[in-house]
Structure formats: structure tokens, C-alpha cells
Protein backbone atom coordinates (compact mmCIF):
# COMPACT_ATOMS: atom_id res chain seq x y z
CA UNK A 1 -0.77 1.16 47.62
CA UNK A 2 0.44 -0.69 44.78
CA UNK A 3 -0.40 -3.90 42.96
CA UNK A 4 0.96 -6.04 39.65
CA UNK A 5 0.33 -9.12 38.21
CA UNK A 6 1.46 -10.70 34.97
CA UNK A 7 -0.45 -12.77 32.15
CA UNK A 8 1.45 -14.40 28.94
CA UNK A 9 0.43 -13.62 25.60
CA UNK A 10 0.09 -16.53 22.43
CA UNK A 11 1.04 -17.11 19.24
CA UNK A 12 -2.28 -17.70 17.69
CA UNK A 13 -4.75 -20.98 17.98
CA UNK A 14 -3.97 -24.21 17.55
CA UNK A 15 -7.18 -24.98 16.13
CA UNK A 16 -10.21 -22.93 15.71
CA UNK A 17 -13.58 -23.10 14.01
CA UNK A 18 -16.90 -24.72 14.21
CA UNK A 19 -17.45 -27.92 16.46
CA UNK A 20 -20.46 -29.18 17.29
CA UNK A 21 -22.22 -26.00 15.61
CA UNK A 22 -20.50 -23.40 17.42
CA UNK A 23 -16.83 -21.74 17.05
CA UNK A 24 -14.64 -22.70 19.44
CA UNK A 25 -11.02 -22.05 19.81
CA UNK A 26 -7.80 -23.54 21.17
CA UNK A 27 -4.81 -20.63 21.77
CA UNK A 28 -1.85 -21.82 23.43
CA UNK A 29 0.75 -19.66 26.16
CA UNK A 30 4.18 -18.66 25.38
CA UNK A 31 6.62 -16.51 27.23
CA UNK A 32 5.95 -13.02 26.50
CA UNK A 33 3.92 -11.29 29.01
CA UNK A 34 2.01 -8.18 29.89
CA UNK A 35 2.70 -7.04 33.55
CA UNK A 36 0.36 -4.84 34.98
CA UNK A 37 0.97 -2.74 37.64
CA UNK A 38 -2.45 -0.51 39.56
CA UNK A 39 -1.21 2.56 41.48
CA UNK A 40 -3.11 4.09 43.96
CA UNK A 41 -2.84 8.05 43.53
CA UNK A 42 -4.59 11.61 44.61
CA UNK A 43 -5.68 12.26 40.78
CA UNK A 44 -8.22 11.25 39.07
CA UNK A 45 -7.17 9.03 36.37
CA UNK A 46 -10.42 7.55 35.04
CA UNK A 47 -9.74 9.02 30.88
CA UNK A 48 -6.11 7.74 31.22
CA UNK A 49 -4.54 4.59 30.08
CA UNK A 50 -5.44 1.93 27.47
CA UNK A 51 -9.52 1.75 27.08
CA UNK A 52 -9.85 -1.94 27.50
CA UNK A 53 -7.65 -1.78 30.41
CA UNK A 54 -9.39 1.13 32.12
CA UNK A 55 -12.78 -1.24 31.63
CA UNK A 56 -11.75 -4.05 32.88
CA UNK A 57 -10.47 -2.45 36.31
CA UNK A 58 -14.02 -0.82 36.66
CA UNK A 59 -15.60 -4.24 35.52
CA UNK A 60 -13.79 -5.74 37.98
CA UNK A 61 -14.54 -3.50 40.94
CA UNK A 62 -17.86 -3.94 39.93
CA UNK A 63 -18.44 -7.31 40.15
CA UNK A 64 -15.84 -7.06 43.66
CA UNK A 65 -19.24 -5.27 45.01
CA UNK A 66 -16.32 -1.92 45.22
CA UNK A 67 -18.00 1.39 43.84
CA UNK A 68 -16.61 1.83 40.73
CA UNK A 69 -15.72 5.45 41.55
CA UNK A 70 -12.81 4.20 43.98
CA UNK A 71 -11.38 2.73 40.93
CA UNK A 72 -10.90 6.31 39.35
CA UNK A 73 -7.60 7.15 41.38
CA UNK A 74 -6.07 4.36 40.05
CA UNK A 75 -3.16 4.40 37.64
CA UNK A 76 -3.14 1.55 35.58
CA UNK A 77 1.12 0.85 33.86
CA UNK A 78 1.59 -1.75 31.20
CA UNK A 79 4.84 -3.27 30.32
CA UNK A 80 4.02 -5.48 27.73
CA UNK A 81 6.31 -7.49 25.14
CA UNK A 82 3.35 -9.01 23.25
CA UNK A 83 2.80 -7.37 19.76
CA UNK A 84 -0.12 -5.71 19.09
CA UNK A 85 -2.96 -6.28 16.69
CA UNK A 86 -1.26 -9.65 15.36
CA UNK A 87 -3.08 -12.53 16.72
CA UNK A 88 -0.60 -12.75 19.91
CA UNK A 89 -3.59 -11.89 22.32
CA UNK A 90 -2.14 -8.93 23.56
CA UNK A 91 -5.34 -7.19 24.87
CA UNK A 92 -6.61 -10.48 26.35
CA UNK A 93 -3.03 -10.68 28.49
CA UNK A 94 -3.82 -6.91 29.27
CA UNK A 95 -7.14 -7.50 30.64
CA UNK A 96 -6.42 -10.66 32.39
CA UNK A 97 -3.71 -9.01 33.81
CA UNK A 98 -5.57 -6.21 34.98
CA UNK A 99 -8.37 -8.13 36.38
CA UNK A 100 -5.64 -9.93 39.06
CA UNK A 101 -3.94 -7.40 40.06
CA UNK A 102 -6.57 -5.53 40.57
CA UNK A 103 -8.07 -8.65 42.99
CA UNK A 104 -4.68 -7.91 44.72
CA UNK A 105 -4.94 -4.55 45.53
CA UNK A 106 -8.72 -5.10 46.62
CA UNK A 107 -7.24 -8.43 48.91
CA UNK A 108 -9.64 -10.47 47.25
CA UNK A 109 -9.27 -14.02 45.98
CA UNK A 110 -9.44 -14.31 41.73
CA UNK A 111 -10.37 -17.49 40.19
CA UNK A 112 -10.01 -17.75 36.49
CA UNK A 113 -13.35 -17.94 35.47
CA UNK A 114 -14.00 -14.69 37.18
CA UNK A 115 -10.88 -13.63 34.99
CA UNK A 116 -12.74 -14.70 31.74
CA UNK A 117 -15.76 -13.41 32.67
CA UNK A 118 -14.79 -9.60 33.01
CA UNK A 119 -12.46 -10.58 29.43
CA UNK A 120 -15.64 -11.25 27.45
CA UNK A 121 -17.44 -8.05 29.04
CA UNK A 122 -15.04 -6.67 26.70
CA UNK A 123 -13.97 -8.48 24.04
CA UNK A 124 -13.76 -11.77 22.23
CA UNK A 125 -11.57 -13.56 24.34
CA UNK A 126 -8.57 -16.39 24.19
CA UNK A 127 -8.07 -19.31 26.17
CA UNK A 128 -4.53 -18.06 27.35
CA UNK A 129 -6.62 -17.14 30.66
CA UNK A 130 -6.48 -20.51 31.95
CA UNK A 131 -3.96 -22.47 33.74
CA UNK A 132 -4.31 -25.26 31.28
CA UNK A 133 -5.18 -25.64 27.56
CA UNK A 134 -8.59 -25.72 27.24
CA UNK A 135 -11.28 -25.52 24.31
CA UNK A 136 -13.08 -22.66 24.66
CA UNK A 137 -15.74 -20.15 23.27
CA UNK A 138 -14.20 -17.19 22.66
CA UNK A 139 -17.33 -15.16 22.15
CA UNK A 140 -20.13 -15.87 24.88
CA UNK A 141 -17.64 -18.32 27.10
CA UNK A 142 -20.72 -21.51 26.94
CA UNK A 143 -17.50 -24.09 26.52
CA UNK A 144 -14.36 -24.08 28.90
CA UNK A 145 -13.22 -27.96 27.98
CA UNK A 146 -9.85 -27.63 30.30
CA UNK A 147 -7.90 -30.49 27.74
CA UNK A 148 -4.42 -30.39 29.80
CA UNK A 149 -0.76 -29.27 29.38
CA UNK A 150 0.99 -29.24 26.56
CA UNK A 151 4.47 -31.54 26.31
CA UNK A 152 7.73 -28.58 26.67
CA UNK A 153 7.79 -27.37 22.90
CA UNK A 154 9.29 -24.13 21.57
CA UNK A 155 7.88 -22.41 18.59
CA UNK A 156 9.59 -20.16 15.88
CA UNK A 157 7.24 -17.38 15.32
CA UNK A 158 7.07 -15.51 11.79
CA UNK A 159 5.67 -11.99 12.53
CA UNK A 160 3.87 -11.10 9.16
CA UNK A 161 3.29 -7.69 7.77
CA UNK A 162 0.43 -5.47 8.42
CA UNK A 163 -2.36 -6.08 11.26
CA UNK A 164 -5.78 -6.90 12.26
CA UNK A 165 -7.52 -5.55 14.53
CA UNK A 166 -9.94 -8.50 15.69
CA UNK A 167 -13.12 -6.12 16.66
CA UNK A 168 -13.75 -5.69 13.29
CA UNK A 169 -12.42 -8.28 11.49
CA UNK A 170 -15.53 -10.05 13.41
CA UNK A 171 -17.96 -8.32 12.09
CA UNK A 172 -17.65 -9.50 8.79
CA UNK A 173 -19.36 -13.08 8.41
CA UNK A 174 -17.58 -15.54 7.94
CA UNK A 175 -19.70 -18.11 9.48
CA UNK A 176 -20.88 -19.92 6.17
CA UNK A 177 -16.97 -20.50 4.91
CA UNK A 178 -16.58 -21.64 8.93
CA UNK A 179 -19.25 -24.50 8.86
CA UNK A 180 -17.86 -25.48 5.22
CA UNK A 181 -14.95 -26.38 7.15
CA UNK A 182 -16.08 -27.61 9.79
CA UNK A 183 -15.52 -31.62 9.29
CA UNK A 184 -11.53 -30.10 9.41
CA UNK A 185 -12.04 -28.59 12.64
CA UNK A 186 -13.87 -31.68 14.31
CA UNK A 187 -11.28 -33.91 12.72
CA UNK A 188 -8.47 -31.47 13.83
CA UNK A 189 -10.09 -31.18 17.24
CA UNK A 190 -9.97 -35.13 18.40
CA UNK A 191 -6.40 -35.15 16.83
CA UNK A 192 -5.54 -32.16 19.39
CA UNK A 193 -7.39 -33.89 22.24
CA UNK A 194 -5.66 -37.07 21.84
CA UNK A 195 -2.37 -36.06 21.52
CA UNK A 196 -2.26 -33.64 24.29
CA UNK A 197 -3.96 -36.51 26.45
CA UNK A 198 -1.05 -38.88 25.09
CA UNK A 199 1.87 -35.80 25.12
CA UNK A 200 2.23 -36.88 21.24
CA UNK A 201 3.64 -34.00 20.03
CA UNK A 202 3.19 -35.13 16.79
CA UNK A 203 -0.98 -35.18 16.45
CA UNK A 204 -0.37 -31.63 18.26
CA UNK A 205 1.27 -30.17 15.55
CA UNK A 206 -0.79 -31.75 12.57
CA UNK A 207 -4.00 -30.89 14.44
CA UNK A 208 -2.51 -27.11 14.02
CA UNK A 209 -1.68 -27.94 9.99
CA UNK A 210 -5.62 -28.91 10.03
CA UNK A 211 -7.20 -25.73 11.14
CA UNK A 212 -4.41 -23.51 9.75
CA UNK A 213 -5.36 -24.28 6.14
CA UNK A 214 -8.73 -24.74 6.81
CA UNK A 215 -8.86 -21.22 7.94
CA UNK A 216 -7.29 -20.22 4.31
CA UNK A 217 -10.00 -18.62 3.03
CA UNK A 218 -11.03 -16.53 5.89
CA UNK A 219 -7.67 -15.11 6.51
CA UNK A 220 -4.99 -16.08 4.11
CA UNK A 221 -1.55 -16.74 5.03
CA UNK A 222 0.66 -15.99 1.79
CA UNK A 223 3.30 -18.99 1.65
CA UNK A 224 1.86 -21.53 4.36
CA UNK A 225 1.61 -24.30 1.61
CA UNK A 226 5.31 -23.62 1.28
CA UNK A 227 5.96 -23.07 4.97
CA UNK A 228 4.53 -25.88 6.00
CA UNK A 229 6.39 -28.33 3.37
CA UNK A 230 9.50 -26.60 4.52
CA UNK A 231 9.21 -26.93 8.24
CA UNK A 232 8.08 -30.06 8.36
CA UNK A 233 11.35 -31.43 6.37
CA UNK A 234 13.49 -29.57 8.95
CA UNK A 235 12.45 -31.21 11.63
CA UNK A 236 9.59 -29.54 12.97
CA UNK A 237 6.26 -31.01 13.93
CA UNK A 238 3.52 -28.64 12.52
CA UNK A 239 2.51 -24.97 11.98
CA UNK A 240 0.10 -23.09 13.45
CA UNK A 241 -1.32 -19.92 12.66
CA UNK A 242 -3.28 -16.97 14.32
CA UNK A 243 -6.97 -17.08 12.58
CA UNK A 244 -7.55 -13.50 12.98
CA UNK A 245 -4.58 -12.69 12.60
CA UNK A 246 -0.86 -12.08 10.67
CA UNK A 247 1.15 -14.48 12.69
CA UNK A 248 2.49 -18.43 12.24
CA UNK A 249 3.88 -20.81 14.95
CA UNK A 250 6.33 -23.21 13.59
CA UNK A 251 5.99 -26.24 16.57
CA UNK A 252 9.03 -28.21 17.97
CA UNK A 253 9.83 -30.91 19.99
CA UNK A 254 13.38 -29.82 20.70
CA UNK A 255 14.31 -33.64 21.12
CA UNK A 256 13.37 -34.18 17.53
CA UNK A 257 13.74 -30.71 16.22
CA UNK A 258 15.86 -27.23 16.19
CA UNK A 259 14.76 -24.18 16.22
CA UNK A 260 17.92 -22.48 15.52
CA UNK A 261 18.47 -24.52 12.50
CA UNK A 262 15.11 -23.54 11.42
CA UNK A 263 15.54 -20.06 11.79
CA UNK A 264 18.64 -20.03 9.91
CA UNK A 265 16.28 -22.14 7.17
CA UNK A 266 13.90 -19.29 6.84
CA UNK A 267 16.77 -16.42 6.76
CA UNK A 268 18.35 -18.65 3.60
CA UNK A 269 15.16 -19.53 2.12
CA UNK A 270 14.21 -16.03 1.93
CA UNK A 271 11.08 -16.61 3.92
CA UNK A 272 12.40 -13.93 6.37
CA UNK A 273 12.28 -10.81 3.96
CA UNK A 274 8.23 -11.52 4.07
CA UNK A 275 7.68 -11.22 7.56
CA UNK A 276 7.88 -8.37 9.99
CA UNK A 277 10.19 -10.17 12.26
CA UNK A 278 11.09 -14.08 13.39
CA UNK A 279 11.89 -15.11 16.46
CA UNK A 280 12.09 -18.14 19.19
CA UNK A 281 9.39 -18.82 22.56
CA UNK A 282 8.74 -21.26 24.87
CA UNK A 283 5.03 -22.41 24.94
CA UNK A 284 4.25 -21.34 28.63
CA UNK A 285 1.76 -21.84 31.54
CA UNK A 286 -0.94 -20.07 31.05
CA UNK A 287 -3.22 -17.80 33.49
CA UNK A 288 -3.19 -14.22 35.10
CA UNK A 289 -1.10 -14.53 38.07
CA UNK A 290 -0.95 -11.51 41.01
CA UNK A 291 2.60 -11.03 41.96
């Protein structure tokens, strides 16, 4: 027996920091995936395949109320398009991904929650696990705001150098420079819930301006100042970045905006050399789906 399921990945938060005394975080979908497949097989393949992965299935069995040991002759395959280690949640797609098909193959019913729940067993955890946007707490999963869709936008993604790997990168504290900011994030937080309540692009993408530079001096993005000035004159409506980690979202309404033009911008501004790569999505609908 065989099941697979697919989850999408992000490209980074569109706001994140400290509201009402606690971080909170809002990641958004886009269209590249991680698709899972669970293959039943006479081997025992418990020490094989991605850690996080291999946890989540037993975690998952677990709380099924299956004996984890029936989860050992299962072979977990990942075909994922997500990058890794750059703020694109690919480990969070993995796991959610996991976690479904895995409800498949048991012919058991998911929800989402369930979903997050195994994901912060394991990890801190983005909001790309639920069907809609939704403020959320990425550590302990207290606050699960569902906010709504977002209007169709398409974002230009610039792939920076280098990685972080988000494990440890949390272990440094950077609570104190968080709360500092936090009168950004609250201010950036009502802008985001209005406008996705209104489908004003517009607040959407300065909310993300907001918490990007807020977030400077926790994880620096070299050139956003510039960036930002830049993308906003072609057309775009904000910029967005991953907080913990190396990749920016320029946002577009593509009936006010062109993300072609703008990626032909950033090859003749030069922006381009800096970054690892640059390339086009579609913000997405989020959630682990069986197949």
C-alpha cells in the first residue's frame, strides 16, 4: 500500500514579531510544494529518510492510537521544490505533508490542527499548515487567528546567499530587540488584518515593509532600503522578507503591477548578481492535502 499527499512551501512572513507580548507570525503559501509519498515495504526502514520526516510519521501514528513499530516498514519519498534552509518553510511542508498522507494510508480523517500539532512536536512551525492565512504562534501554537485569503498576487522572490538553519538561529535571544519593535509589529499587524479583510492589496504589502525592516536588526537583509525604494516605483505593492531567513518577496497585484518587468529591473539594476537566484510564484492555498 501506498499513500501521498502534498503541502506548499512560503516565501517568508508577512509580518512577524511581538503582539500582545508574545511572537506571533504571519507566513503566506505559494506554489512550490513538497509531495510526500509513504510506501509500505518488507524492510525495516525506521534510520532511513529525512529525521524530521521519519518523526513526524511515528508522531503521527502515535497520536492515530497505531503502534509506532508498524510505522517502521514504511518508506517515506520526498519530491520537494522548496529550497532548503532559506526561510521558504521547507521542513514545515515536509512534515505537514507527511502527517496527511500518512492519515491516508492509516484511512483516517486529518484536520489541520492535528497537522500543526505533530509540526510543533518537532519544530517551530509556520502558518502555511492552514487552509487560510492565519496569525499564529509558531512556537507553542496558543494563537491560530484564521484572518482569511489573500486577494490573487504573485511575488518575485530574491533567493539570497548563504542559509539559516532556524533551530539554531532560535536559540540566540533576540527577544529584547523583538519587544523594542514591537509597536511596528502591532501597527503592521492591524494594517495586515484590515487589508486582507478589505482584499486591499495595498495595506498587505506595506504591512510586509513594516515587519521587514523592523526585523533589521535581528536578521539583516543587505539592500532592502534599496529594494524596497526600487520595487515600489515599479509598480509593486510591498516587500516581504523571511525573518529567519535569506529570502525577500517582492508583492504584486498583477492588475497594477508586472512581475516580468520587475525581474528584468533587478537583472539591470544589478540586484540579481547578489542573490542566489530570482524567480516568479503564485501566492497559493495553503494546507496539507492527501491525494
Amino acid at each position: 500500500m501506498k499513500a501521498s499527499a502534498i503541502c506548499p512551501g512560503s516565501c517568508g512572513e508577512l509580518i512577524q514579531g511581538v503582539i500582545g507580548g508574545r511572537e506571533l507570525l504571519v507566513s503566506y503559501p505559494v506554489n512550490r510544494y513538497s509531495r510526500v509519498t509513504l510506501v509500505e515495504t518488507r524492510k525495516n526502514m525506521r534510520h532511513t529518510g529525512p529525521v524530521k520526516a521519519r518523526c513526524a510519521l511515528e508522531r503521527t501514528f502515535e497520536l492515530m492510537g497505531i503502534p509506532v513499530r508498524e510505522s517502521y516498514n514504511i518508506r517515506i519519498n520526498i519530491d520537494s521544490d522548496i529550497p532548503e534552509c532559506k526561510g521558504m518553510a521547507s521542513s514545515t511542508a515536509d512534515i505537514g505533508a507527511v502527517v496527511a498522507a500518512a492519515g491516508r494510508l492509516a484511512g483516517k480523517e486529518i484536520r489541520e490542527d492535528f497537522i500543526v500539532d505533530v509540526a510543533l512536536k518537532i519544530e517551530p512551525t509556520d502558518s502555511i499548515l492552514f487552509d487560510d492565512i492565519t496569525l499564529f504562534d509558531p512556537v507553542e501554537g496558543l494563537v491560530r487567528r484564521k484572518l482569511g485569503r489573500l486577494p490573487p498576487m504573485k511575488v518575485v522572490v530574491l533567493e539570497g546567499r548563504g542559509t539559516v538553519d532556524t533551530i539554531e538561529f532560535r536559540k540566540q535571544d533576540y527577544m529584547p530587540v523583538k519587544r523594542r519593535y514591537g509597536h511596528m509589529i502591532e501597527q503592521s499587524s492591524e494594517m495586515l488584518i484590515k487589508g486582507i479583510k478589505e482584499g486591499d492589496c495595498s495595506a498587505i504589502g506595506k504591512a510586509a515593509i513594516i515587519s521587514a525592516f523592523a526585523n533589521q536588526e535581528v536578521l539583516k537583509k543587505e539592500g532592502l532600503e534599496r529594494i524596497t525604494e526600487k520595487a515600489i516605483a515599479w509598480g509593486a505593492v510591498g516587500v516581504n522578507v523571511a525573518h529567519s531567513g535569506t529570502v525577500m518577496g517582492i508583492i504584486v497585484d498583477p492588475s497594477c503591477g508586472d512581475p516580468r518587468e520587475i525581474m528584468y529591473n533587478i537583472k539591470a539594476e544589478g540586484i540579481e548578481r547578489h542573490m542566489e537566484a530570482v524567480y516568479c510564484v503564485d501566492i497559493a492555498d495553503g494546507g496539507a492535502k492527501a491525494l
